[in-house]
PDB file of N, CA and C in Angstrom:
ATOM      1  N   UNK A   1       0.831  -1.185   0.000  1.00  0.00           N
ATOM      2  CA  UNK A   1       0.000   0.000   0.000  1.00  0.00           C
ATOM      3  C   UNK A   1       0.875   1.248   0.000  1.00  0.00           C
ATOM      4  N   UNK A   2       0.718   2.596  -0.723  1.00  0.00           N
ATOM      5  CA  UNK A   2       1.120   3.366  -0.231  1.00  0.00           C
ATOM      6  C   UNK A   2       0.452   4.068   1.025  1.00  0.00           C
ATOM      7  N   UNK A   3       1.421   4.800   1.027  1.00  0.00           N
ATOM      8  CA  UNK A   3       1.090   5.556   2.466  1.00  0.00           C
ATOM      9  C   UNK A   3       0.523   6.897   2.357  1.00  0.00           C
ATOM     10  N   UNK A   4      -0.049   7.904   3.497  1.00  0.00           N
ATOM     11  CA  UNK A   4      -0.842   9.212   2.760  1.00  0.00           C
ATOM     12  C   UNK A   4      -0.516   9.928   4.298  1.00  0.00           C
ATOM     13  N   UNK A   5      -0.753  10.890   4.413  1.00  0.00           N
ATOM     14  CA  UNK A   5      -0.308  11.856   5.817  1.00  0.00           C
ATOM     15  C   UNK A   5      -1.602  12.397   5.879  1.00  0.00           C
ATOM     16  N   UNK A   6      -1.289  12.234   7.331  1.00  0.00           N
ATOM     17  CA  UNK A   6      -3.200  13.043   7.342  1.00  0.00           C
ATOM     18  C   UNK A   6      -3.380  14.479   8.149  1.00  0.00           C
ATOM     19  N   UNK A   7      -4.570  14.429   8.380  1.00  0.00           N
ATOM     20  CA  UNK A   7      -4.552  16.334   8.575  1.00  0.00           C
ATOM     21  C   UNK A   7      -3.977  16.477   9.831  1.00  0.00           C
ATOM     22  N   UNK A   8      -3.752  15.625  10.301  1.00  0.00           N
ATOM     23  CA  UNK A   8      -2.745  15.776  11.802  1.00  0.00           C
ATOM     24  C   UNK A   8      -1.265  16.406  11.734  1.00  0.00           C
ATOM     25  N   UNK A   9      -0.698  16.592  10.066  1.00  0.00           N
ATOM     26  CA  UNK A   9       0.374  16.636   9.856  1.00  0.00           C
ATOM     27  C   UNK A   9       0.638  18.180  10.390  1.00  0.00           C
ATOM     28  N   UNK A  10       1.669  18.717  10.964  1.00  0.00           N
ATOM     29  CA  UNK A  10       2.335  19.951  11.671  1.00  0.00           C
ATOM     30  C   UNK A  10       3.264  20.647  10.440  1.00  0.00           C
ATOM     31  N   UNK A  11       3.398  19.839   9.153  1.00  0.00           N
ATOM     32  CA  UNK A  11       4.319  20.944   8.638  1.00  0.00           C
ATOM     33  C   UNK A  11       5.529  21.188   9.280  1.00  0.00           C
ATOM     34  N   UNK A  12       6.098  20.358   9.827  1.00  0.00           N
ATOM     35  CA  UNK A  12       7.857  20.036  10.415  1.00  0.00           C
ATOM     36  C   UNK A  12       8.802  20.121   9.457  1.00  0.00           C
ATOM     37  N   UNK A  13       8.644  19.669   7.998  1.00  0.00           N
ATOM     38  CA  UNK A  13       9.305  19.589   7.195  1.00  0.00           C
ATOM     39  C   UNK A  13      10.549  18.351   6.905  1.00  0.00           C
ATOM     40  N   UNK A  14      10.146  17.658   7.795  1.00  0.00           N
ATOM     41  CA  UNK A  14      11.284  16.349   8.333  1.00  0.00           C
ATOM     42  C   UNK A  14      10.879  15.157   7.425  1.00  0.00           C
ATOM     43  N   UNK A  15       9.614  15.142   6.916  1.00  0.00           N
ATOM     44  CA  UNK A  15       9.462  14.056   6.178  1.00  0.00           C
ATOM     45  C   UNK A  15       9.704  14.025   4.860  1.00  0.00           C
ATOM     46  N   UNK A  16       9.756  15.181   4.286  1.00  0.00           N
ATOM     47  CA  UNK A  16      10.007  15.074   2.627  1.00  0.00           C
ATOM     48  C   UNK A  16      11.709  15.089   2.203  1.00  0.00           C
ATOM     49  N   UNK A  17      12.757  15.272   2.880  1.00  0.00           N
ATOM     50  CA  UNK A  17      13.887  14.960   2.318  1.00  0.00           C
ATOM     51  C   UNK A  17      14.402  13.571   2.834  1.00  0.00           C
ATOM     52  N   UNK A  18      13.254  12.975   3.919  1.00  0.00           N
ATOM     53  CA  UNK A  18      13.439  11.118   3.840  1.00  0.00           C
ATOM     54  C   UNK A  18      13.263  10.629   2.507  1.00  0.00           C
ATOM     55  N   UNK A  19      12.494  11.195   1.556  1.00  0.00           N
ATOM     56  CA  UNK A  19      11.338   9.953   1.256  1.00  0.00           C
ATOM     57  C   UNK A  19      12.790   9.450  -0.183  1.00  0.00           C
ATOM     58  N   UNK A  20      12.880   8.707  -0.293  1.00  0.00           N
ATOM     59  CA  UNK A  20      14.048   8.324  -1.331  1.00  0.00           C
ATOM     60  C   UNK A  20      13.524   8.218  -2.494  1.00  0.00           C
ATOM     61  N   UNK A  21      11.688   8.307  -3.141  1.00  0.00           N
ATOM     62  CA  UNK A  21      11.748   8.012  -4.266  1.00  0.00           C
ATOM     63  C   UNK A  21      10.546   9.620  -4.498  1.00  0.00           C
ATOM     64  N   UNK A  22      10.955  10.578  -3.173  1.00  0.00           N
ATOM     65  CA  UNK A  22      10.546  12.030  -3.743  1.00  0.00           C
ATOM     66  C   UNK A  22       9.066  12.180  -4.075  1.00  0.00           C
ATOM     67  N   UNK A  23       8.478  11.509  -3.094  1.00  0.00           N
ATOM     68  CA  UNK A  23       6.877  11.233  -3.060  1.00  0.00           C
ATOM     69  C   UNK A  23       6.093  12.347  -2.463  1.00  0.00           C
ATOM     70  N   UNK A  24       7.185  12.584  -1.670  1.00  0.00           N
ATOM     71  CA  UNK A  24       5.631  13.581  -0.949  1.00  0.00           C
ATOM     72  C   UNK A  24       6.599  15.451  -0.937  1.00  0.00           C
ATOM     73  N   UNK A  25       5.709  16.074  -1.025  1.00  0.00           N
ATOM     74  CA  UNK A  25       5.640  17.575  -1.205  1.00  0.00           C
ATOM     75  C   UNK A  25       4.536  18.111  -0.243  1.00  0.00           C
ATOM     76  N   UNK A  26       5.175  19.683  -0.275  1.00  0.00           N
ATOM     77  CA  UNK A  26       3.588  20.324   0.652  1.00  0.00           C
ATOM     78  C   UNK A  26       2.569  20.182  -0.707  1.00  0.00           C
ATOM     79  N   UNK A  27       1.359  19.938   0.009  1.00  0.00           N
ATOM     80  CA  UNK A  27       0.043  20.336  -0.288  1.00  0.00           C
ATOM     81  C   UNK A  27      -0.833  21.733  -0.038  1.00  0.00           C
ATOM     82  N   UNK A  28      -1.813  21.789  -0.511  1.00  0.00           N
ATOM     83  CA  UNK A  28      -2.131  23.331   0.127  1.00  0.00           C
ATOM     84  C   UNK A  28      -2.876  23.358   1.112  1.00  0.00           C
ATOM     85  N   UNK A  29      -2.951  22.494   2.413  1.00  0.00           N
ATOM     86  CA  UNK A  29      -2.731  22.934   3.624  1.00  0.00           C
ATOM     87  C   UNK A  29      -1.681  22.177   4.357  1.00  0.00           C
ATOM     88  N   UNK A  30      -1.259  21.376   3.643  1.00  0.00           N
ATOM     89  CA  UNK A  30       0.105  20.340   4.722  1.00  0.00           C
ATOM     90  C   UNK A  30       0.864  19.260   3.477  1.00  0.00           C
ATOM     91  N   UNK A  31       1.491  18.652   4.180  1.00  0.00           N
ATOM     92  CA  UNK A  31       2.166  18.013   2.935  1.00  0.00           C
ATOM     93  C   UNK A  31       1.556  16.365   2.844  1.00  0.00           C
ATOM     94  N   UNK A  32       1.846  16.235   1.379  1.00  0.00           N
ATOM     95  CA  UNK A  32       1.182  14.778   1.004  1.00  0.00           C
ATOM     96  C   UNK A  32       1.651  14.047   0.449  1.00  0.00           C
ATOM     97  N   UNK A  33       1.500  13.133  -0.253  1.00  0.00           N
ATOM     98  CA  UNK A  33       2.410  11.657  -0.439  1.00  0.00           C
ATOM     99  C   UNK A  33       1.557  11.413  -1.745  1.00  0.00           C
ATOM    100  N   UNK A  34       2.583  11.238  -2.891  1.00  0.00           N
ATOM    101  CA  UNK A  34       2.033  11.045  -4.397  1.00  0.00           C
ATOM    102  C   UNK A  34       1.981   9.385  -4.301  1.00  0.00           C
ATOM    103  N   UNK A  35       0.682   8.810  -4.101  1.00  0.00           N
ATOM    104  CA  UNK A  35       0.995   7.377  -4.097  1.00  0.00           C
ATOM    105  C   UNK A  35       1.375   6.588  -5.208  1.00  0.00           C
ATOM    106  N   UNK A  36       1.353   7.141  -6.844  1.00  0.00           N
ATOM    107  CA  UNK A  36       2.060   6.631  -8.085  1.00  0.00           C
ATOM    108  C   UNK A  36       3.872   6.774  -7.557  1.00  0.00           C
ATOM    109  N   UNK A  37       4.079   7.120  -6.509  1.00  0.00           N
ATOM    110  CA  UNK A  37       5.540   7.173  -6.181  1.00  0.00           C
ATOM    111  C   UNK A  37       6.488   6.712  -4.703  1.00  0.00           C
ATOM    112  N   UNK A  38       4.897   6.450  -3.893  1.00  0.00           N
ATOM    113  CA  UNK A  38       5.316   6.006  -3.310  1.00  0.00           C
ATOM    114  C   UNK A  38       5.546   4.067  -2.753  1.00  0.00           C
ATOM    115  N   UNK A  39       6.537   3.743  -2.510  1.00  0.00           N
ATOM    116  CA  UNK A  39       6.952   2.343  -2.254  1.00  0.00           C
ATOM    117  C   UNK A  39       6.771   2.324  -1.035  1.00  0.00           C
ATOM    118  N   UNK A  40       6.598   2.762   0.210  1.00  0.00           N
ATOM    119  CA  UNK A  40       6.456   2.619   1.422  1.00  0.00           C
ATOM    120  C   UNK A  40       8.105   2.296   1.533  1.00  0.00           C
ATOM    121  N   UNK A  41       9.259   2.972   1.194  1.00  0.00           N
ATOM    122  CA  UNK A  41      10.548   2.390   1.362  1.00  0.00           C
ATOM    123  C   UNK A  41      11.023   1.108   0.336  1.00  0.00           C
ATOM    124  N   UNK A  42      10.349   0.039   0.188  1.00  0.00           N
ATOM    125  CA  UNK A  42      10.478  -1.045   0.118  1.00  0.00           C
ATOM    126  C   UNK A  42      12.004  -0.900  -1.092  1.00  0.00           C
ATOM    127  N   UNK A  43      12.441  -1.903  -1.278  1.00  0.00           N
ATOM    128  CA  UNK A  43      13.448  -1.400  -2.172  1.00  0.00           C
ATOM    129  C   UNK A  43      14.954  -0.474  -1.440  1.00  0.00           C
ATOM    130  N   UNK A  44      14.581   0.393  -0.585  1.00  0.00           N
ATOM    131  CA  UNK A  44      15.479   1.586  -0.201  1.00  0.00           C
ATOM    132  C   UNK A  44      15.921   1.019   1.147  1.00  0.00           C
ATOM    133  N   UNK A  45      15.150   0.743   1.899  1.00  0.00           N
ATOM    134  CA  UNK A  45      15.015   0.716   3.444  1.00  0.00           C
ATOM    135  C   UNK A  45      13.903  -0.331   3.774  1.00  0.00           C
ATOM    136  N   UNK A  46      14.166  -1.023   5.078  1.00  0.00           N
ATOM    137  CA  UNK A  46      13.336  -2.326   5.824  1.00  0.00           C
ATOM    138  C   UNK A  46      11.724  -1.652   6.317  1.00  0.00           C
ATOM    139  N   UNK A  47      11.598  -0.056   6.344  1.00  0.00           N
ATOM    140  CA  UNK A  47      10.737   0.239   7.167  1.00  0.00           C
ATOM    141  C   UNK A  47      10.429   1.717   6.538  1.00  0.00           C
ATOM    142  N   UNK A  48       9.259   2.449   6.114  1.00  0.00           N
ATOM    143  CA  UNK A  48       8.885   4.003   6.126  1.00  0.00           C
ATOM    144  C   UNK A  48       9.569   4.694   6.979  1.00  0.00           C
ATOM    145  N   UNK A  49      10.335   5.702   5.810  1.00  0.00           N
ATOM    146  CA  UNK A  49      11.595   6.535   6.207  1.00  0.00           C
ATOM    147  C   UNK A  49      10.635   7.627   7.058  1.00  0.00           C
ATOM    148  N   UNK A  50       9.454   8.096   6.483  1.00  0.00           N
ATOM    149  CA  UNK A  50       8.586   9.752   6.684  1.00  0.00           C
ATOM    150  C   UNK A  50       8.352   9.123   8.010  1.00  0.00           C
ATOM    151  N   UNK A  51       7.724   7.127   8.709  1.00  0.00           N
ATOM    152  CA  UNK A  51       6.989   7.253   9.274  1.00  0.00           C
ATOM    153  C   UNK A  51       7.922   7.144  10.934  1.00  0.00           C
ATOM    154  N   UNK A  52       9.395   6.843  10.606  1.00  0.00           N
ATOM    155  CA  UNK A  52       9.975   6.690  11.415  1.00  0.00           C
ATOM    156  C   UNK A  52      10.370   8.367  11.821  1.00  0.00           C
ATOM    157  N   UNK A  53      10.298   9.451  11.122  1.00  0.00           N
ATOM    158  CA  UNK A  53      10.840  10.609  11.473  1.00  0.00           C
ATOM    159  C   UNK A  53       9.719  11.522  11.955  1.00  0.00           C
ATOM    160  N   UNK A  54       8.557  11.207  11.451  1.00  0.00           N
ATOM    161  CA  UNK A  54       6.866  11.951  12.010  1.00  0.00           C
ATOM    162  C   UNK A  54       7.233  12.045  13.604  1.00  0.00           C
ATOM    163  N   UNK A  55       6.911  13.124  13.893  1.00  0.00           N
ATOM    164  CA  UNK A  55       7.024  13.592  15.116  1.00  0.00           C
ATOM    165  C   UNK A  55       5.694  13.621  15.788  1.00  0.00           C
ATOM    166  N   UNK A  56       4.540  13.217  15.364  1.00  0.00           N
ATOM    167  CA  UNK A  56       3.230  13.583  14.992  1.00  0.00           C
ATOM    168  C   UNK A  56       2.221  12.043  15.152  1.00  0.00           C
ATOM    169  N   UNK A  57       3.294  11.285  13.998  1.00  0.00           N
ATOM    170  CA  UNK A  57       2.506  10.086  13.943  1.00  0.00           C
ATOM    171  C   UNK A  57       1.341  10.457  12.743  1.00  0.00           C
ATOM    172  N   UNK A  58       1.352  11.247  12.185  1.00  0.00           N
ATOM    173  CA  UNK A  58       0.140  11.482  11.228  1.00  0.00           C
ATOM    174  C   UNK A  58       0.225  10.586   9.885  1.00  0.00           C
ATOM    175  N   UNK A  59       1.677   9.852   9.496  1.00  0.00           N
ATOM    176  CA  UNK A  59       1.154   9.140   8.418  1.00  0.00           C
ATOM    177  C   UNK A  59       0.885   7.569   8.374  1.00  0.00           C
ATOM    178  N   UNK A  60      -0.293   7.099   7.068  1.00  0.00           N
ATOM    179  CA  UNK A  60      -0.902   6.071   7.700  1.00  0.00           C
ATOM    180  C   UNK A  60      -1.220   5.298   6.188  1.00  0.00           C
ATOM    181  N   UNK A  61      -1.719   3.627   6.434  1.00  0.00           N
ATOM    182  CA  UNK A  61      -1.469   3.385   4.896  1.00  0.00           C
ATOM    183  C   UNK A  61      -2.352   3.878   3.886  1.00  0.00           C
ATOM    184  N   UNK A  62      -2.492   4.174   3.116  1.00  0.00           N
ATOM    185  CA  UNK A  62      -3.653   5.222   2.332  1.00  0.00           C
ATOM    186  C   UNK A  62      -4.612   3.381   2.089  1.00  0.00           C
ATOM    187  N   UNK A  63      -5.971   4.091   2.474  1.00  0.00           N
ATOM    188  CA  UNK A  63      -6.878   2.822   2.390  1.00  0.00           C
ATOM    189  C   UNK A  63      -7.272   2.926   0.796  1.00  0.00           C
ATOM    190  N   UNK A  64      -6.860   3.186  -0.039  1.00  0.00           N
ATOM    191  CA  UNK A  64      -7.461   3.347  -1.736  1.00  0.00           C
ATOM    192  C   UNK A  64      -6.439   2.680  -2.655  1.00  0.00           C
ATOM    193  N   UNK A  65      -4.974   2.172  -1.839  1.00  0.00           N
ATOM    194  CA  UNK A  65      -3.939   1.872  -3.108  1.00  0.00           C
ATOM    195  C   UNK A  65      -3.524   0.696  -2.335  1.00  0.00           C
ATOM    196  N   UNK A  66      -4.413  -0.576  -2.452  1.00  0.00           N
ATOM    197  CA  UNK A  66      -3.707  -1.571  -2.328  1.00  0.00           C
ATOM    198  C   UNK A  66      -2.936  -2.407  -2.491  1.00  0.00           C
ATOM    199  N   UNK A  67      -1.524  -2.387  -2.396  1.00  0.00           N
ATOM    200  CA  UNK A  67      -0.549  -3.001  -2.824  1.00  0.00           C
ATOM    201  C   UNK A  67       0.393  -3.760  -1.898  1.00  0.00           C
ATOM    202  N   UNK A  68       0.565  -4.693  -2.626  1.00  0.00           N
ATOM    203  CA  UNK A  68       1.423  -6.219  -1.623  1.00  0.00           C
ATOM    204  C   UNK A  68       2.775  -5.331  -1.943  1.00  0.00           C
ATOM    205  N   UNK A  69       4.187  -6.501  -0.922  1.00  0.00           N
ATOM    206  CA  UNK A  69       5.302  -6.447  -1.259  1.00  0.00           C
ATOM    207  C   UNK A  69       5.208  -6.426  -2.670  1.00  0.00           C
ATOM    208  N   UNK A  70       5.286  -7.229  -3.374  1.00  0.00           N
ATOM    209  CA  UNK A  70       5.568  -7.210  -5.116  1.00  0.00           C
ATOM    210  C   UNK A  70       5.456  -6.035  -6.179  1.00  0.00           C
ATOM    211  N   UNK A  71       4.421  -5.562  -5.544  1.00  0.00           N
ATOM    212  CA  UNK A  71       4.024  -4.853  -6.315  1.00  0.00           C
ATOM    213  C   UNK A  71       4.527  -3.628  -5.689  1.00  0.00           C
ATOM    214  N   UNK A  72       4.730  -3.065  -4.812  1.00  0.00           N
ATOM    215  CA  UNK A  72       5.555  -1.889  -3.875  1.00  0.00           C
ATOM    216  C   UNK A  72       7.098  -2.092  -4.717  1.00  0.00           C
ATOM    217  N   UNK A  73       7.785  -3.709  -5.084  1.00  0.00           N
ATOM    218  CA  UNK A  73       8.593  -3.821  -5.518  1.00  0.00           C
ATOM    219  C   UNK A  73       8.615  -3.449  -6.968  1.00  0.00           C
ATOM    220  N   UNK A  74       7.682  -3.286  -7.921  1.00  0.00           N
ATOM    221  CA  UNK A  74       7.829  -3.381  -8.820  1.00  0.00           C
ATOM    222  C   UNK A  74       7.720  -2.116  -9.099  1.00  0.00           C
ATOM    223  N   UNK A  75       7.007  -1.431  -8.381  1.00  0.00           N
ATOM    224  CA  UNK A  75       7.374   0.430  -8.197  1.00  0.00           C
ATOM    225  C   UNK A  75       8.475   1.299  -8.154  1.00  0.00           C
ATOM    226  N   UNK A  76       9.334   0.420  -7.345  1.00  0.00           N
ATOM    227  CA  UNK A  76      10.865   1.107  -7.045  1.00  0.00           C
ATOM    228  C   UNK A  76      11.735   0.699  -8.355  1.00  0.00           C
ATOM    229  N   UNK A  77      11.186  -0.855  -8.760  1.00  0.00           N
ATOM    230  CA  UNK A  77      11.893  -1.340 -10.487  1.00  0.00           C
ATOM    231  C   UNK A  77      11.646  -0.042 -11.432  1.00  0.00           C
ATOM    232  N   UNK A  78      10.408   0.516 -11.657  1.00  0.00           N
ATOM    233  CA  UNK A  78      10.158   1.475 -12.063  1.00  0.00           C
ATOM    234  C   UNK A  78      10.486   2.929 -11.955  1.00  0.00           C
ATOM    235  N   UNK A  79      10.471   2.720 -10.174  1.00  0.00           N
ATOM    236  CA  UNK A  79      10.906   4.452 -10.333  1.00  0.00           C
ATOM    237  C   UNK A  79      12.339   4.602 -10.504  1.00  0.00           C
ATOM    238  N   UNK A  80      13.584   3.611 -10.061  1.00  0.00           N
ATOM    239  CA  UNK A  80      14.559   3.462 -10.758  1.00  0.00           C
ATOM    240  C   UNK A  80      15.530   3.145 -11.712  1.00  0.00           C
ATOM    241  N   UNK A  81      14.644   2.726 -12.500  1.00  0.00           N
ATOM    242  CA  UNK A  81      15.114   2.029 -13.693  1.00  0.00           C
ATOM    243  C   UNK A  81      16.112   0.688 -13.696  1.00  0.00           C
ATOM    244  N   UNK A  82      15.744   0.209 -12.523  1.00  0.00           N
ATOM    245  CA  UNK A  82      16.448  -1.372 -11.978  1.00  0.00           C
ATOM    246  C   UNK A  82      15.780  -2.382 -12.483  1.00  0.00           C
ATOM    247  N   UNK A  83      16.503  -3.682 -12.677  1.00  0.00           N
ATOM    248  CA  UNK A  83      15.861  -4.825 -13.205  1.00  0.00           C
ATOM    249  C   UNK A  83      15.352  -5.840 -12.186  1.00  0.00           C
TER     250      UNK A  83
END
């Protein structure tokens, strides 16, 4: 699944130079998570880079983009041009 930040988010700014495949940006009231980009880590790291640095706890798995390991994997094949 990707992941999505919710309106709990504070605008810390700590989560968007985690994200390794450059998913999430401010939004126009807080910042959000492009789920065509996001892998939940998988590929990069064992665990969500944004969710380990949230000071907040506001991000959570987005309930609309269901996706297994494989397919989280086949995202990062994509967003990096890896085989």
């Amino acid at each position: 699944m990707a992941l999505k930040i919710t309106e709990e988010c504070i605008n810390c700014d700590v989560c968007e130079p985690q994200c390794p495949n450059e998913a999430i940006s401010m939004g126009p009231e807080y910042y959000v998570i492009d789920p065509d980009r996001c892998t939940e880590c998988v590929g990069h790291h064992d665990e969500p880079q944004c969710k380990v640095v949230c000071p907040v706890e506001c991000i959570e798995l987005h309930p609309q983009w269901n996706e297994g390991q494989d397919a989280l994997m086949a995202k990062y094949r994509r967003l990096t041009g890896t085989a």
